[in-house]
Protein backbone atom coordinates (compact mmCIF):
# COMPACT_ATOMS: atom_id res chain seq x y z
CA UNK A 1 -4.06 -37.19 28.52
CA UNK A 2 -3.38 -34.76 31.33
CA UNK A 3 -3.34 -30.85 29.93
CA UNK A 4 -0.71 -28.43 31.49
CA UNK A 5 -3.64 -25.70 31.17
CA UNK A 6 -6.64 -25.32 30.11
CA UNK A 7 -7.75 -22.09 28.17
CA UNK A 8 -11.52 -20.99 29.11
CA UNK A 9 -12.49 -17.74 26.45
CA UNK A 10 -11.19 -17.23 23.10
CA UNK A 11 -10.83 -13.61 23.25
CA UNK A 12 -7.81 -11.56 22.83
CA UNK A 13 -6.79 -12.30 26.39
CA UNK A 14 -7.58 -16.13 26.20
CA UNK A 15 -5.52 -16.44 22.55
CA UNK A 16 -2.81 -14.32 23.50
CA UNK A 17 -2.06 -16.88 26.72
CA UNK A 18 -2.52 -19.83 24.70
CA UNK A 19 -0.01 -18.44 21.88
CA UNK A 20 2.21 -18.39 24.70
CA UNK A 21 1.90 -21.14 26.30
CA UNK A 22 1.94 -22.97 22.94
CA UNK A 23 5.24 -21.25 22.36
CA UNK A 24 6.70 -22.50 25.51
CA UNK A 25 5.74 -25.92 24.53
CA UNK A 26 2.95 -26.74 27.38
CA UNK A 27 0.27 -28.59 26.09
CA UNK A 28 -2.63 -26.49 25.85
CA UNK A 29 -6.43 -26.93 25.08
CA UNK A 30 -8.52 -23.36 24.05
CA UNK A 31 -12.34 -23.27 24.40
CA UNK A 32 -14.16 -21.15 22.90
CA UNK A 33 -17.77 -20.76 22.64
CA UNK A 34 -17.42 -17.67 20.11
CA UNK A 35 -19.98 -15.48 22.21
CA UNK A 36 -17.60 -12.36 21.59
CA UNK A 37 -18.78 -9.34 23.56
CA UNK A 38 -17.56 -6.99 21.16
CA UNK A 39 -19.39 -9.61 18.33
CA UNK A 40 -21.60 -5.87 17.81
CA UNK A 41 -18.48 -3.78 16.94
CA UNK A 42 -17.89 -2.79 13.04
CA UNK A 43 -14.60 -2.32 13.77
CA UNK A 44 -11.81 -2.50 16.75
CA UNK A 45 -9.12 0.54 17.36
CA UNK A 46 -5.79 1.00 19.39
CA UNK A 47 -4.03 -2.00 18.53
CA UNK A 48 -0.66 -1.36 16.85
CA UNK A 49 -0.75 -3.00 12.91
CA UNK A 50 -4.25 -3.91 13.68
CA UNK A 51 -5.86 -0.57 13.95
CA UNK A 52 -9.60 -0.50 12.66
CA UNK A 53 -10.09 -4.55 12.06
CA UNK A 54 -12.95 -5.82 12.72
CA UNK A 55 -13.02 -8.23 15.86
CA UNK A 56 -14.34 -11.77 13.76
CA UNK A 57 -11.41 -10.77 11.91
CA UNK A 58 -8.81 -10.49 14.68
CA UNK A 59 -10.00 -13.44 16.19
CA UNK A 60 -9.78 -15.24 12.99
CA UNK A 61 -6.00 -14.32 12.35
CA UNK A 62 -5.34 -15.43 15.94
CA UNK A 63 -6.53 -18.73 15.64
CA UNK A 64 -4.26 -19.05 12.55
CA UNK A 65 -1.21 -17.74 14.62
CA UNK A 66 -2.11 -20.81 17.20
CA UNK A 67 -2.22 -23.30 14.28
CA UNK A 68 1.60 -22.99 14.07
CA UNK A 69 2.19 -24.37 17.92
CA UNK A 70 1.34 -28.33 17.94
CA UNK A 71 0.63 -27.94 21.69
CA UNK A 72 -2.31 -26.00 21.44
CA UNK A 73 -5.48 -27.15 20.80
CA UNK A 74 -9.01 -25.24 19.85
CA UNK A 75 -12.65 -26.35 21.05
CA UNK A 76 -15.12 -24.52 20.17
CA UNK A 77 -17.25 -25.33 23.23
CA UNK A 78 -18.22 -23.97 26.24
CA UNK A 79 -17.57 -25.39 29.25
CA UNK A 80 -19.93 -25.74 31.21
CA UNK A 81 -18.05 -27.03 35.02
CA UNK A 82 -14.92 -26.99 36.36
CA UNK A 83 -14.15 -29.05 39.08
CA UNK A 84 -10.73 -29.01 41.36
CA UNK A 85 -9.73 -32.49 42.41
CA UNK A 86 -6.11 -32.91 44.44
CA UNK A 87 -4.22 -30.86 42.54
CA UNK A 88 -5.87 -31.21 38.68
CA UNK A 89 -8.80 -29.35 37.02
CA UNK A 90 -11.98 -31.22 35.43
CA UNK A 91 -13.37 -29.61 32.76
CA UNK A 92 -16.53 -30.50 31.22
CA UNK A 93 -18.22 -28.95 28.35
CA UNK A 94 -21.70 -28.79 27.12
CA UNK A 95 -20.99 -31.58 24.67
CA UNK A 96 -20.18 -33.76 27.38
CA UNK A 97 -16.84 -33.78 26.73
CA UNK A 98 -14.69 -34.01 29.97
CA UNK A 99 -10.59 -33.12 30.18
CA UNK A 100 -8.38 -32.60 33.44
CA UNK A 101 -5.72 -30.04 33.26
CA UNK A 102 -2.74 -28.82 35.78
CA UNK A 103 -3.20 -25.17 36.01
CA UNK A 104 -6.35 -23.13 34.72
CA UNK A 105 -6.45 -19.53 32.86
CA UNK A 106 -9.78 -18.06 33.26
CA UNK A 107 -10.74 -15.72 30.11
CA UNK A 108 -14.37 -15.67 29.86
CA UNK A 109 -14.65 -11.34 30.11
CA UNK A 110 -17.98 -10.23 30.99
CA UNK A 111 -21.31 -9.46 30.26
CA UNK A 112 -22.81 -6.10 29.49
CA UNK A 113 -26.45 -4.56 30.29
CA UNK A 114 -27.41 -1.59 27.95
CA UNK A 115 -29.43 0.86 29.65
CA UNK A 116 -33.00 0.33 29.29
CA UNK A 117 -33.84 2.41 26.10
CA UNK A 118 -35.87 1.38 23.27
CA UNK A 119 -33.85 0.91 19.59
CA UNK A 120 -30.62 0.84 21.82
CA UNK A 121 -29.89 -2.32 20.23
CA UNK A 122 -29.86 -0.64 16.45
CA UNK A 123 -27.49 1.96 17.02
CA UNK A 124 -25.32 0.01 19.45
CA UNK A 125 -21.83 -0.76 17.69
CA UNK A 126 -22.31 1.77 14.50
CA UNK A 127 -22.74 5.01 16.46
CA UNK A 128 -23.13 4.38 19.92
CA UNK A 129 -20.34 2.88 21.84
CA UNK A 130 -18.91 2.21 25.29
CA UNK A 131 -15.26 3.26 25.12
CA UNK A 132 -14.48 6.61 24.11
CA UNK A 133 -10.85 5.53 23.23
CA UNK A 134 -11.99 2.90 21.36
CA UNK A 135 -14.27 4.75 19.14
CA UNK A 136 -13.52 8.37 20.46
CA UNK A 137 -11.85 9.76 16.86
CA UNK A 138 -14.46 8.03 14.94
CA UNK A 139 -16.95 10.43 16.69
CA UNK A 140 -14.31 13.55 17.30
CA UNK A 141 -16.35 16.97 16.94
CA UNK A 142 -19.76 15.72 16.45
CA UNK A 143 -23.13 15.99 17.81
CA UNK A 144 -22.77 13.57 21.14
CA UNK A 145 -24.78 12.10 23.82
CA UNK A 146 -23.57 10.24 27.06
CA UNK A 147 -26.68 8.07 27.71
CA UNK A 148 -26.51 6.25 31.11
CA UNK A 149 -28.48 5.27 33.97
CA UNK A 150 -25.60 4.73 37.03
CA UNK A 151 -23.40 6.82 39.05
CA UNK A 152 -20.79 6.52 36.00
CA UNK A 153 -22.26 9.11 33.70
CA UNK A 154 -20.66 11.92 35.41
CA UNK A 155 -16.67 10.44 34.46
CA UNK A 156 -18.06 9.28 31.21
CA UNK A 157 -18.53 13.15 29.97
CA UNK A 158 -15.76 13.76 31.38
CA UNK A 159 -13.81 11.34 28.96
CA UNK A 160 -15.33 12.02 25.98
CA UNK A 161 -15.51 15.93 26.47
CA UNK A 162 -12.24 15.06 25.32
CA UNK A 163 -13.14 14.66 21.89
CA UNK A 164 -16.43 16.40 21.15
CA UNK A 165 -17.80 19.53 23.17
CA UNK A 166 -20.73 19.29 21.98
CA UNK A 167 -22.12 17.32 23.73
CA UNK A 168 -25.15 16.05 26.61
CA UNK A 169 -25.75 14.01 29.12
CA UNK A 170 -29.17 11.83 29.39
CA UNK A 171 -29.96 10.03 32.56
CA UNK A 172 -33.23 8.09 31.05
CA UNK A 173 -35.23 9.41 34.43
CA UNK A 174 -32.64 8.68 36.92
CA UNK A 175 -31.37 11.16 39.34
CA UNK A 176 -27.84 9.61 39.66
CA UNK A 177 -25.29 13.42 39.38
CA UNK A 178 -24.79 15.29 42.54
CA UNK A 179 -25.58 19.09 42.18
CA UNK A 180 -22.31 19.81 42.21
CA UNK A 181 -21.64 17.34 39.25
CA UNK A 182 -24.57 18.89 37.36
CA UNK A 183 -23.55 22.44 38.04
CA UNK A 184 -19.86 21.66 36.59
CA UNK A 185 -20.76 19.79 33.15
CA UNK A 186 -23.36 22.84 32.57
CA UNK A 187 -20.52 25.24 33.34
CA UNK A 188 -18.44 23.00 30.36
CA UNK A 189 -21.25 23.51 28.36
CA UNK A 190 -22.58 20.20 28.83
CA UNK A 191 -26.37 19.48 29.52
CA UNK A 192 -28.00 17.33 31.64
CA UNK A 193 -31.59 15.94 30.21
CA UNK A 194 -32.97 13.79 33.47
CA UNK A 195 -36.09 13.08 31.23
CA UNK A 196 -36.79 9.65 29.98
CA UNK A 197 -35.56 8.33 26.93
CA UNK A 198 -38.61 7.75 24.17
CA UNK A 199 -36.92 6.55 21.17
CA UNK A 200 -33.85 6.99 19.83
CA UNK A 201 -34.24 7.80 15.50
CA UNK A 202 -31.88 7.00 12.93
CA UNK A 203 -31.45 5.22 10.04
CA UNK A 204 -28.91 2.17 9.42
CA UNK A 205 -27.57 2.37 12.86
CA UNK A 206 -26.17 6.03 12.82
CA UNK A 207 -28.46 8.10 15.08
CA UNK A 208 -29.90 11.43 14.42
CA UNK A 209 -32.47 12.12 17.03
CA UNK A 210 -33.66 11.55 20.75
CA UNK A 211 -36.79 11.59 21.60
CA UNK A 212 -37.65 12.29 25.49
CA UNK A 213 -40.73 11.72 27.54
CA UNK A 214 -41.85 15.34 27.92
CA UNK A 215 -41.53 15.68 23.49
CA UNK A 216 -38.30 17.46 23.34
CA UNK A 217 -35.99 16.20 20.36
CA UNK A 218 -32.42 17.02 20.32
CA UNK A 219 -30.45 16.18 17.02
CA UNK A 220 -27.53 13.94 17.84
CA UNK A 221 -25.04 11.99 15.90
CA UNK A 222 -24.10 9.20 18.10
CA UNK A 223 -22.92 8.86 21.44
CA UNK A 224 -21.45 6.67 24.43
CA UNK A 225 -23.62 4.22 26.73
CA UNK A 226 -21.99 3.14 30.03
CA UNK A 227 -23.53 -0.41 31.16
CA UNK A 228 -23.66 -2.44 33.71
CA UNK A 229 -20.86 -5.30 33.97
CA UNK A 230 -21.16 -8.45 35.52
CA UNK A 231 -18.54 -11.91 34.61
CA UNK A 232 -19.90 -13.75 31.84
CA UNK A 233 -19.58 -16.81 33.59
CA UNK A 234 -19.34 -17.76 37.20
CA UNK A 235 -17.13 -20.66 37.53
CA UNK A 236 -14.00 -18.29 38.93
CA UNK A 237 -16.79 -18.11 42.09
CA UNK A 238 -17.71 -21.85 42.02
CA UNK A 239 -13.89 -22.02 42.50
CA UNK A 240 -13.55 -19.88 45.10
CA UNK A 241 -11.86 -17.02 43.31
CA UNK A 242 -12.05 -13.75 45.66
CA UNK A 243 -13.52 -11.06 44.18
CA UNK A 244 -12.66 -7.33 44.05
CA UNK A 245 -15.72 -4.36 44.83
CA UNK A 246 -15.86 -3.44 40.84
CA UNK A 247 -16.63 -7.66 40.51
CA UNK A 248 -13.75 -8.68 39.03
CA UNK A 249 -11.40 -11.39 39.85
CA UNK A 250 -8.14 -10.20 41.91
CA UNK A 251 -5.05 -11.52 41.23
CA UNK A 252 -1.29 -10.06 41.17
CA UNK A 253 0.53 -8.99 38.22
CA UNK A 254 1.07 -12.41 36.83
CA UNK A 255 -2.59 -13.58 36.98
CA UNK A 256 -2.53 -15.66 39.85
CA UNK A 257 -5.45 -16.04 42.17
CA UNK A 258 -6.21 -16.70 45.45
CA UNK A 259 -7.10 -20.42 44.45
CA UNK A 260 -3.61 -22.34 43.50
CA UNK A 261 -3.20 -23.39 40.28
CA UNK A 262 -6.09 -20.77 38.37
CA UNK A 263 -5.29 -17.70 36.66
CA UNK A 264 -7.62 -15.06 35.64
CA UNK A 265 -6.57 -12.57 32.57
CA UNK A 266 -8.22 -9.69 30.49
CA UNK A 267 -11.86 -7.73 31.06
CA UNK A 268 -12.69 -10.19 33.76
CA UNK A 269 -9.74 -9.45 36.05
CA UNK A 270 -9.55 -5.70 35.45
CA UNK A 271 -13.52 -5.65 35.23
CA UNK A 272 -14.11 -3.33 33.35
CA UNK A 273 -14.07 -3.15 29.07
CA UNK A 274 -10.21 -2.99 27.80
CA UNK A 275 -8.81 -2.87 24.35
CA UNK A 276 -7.62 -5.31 22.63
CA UNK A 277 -4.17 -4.75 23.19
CA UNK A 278 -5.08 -4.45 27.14
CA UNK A 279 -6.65 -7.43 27.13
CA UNK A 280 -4.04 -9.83 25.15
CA UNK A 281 -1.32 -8.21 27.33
CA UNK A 282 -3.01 -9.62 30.07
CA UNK A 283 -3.36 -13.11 28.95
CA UNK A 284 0.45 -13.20 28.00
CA UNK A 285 1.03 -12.00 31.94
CA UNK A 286 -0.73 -15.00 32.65
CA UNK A 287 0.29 -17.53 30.47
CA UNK A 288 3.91 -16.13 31.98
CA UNK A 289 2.93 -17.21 35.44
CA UNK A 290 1.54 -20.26 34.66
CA UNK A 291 5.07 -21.20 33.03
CA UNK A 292 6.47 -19.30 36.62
CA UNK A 293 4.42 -22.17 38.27
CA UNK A 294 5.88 -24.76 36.28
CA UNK A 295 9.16 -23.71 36.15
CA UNK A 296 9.23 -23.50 40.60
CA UNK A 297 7.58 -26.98 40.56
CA UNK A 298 10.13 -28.37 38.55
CA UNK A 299 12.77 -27.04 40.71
């Protein structure tokens, strides 16, 4: 059997296009190799009727929602190559399993590196997050630290100055804020600690302390990391996808690439971290083009 698209990512963005495509009666195969970015986070915010659910369970009512459509079908695999032959796809997954599909929706978001600080890991998730309006009012008023080591500390404070002013910036030994920068956070009241990171203490994930190189301790209550973001996969490049400066995959406003017949949705294409809601809308743009595509072949 020939698909009409294949699915690759079973996130919010990846789902959401297959619930429409499903919907639209175009018969659909999902994989998804449950590798969640956001597997760390307690719980996930700004999504209307889903405010504060936790992300195994979102994905877990989604899948339900897709049981409804006959079209669509769920692997829980991860592909592994995708091949363009003529004008069909050939998907093959590390079972070995190997499908050929008409049009492609690329979902696979991206990978994050945490900056290099010991215990990161413990706190990251419970009281140390990457999206202030994700986790922002969780945090509101409250001892805070911006802990980065790139050039995006300085519009991270910025952002979350928003909801706590109490709060610093930490740059783990990297000299990445202009003067000027510097000079305007400490004129907010926000300091800048270029020291190296020690340790970060705490107990059950919620942070109390850092610990820098030269022994000073500052009490903190959590915090915001910015990382480093890279696609967690690469076959939109072994495909020939073009690229945008920030990394992610360009396409117009209904997910089309450069490369006929693939679409690219959610945190990949806007590369950077979205919210859910972001991200699904995004995979329902694209699941509307690739019925666009249909609909102008079949006329």
């Amino acid at each position: 059997m020939i698909l009409d698209c294949a699915v690759i990512g079973g996130g919010p963005a990846g789902m959401n296009a297959s619930l429409v495509l499903g919907r639209s009666r175009r018969k659909t195969i999902l994989f998804d190799d449950n590798q969640p970015r956001n597997a760390v986070t307690n719980e996930s915010h700004g999504f209307l009727t889903r405010d504060g659910i936790t992300p195994s369970e979102f994905r877990r009512l989604g899948q339900e929602d897709l049981k409804n459509y006959p079209d669509v079908t769920i692997k829980k695999q991860r592909v592994t190559e995708v091949h363009k032959v003529q004008q069909l796809f050939t998907i093959q997954t590390e079972a070995g399993e190997v499908y050929r599909s008409k049009k492609l929706i690329l979902a696979t978001g991206l990978k994050e590196t945490l900056p290099n600080v010991k215990q990161m890991q413990q706190f990251y998730g419970t009281s140390i997050f990457s999206c202030p309006f994700c986790d922002g009012w969780e945090l509101r008023d409250r001892r805070l630290a911006i802990i980065a080591d790139n050039t995006h500390a300085f519009h991270m404070a910025k952002v979350a100055f928003n909801w706590s002013k109490d709060l610093i910036v930490c740059t783990n030994g990297n000299y990445i804020l202009s003067s000027e920068q510097q000079d305007l956070l400490e004129k907010k009241g926000i300091h800048v600690y270029v020291e190296s990171i020690t340790s970060l203490v705490g107990e059950n994930g919620y942070l109390e302390k850092i610990i820098f190189a030269d022994g000073t301790e500052i009490l903190r209550d959590g915090g915001f990391v910015v990382p480093e973001m890279k696609q967690a996969s690469s076959i939109g490049e072994s495909l020939g996808c073009e690229l945008n400066e920030q990394g992610g995959i360009i396409t117009d406003r209904i997910g089309r690439t450069n490369v006929d017949g693939v679409f690219a949705s959610g945190d990949m294409a806007i590369a950077g971290p979205a919210q859910l809601v972001i991200a699904a809308s995004e995979g329902h743009k694209a699941a509307i083009g690739v019925n666009a595509a249909f609909i102008e072949e079949d006329f």
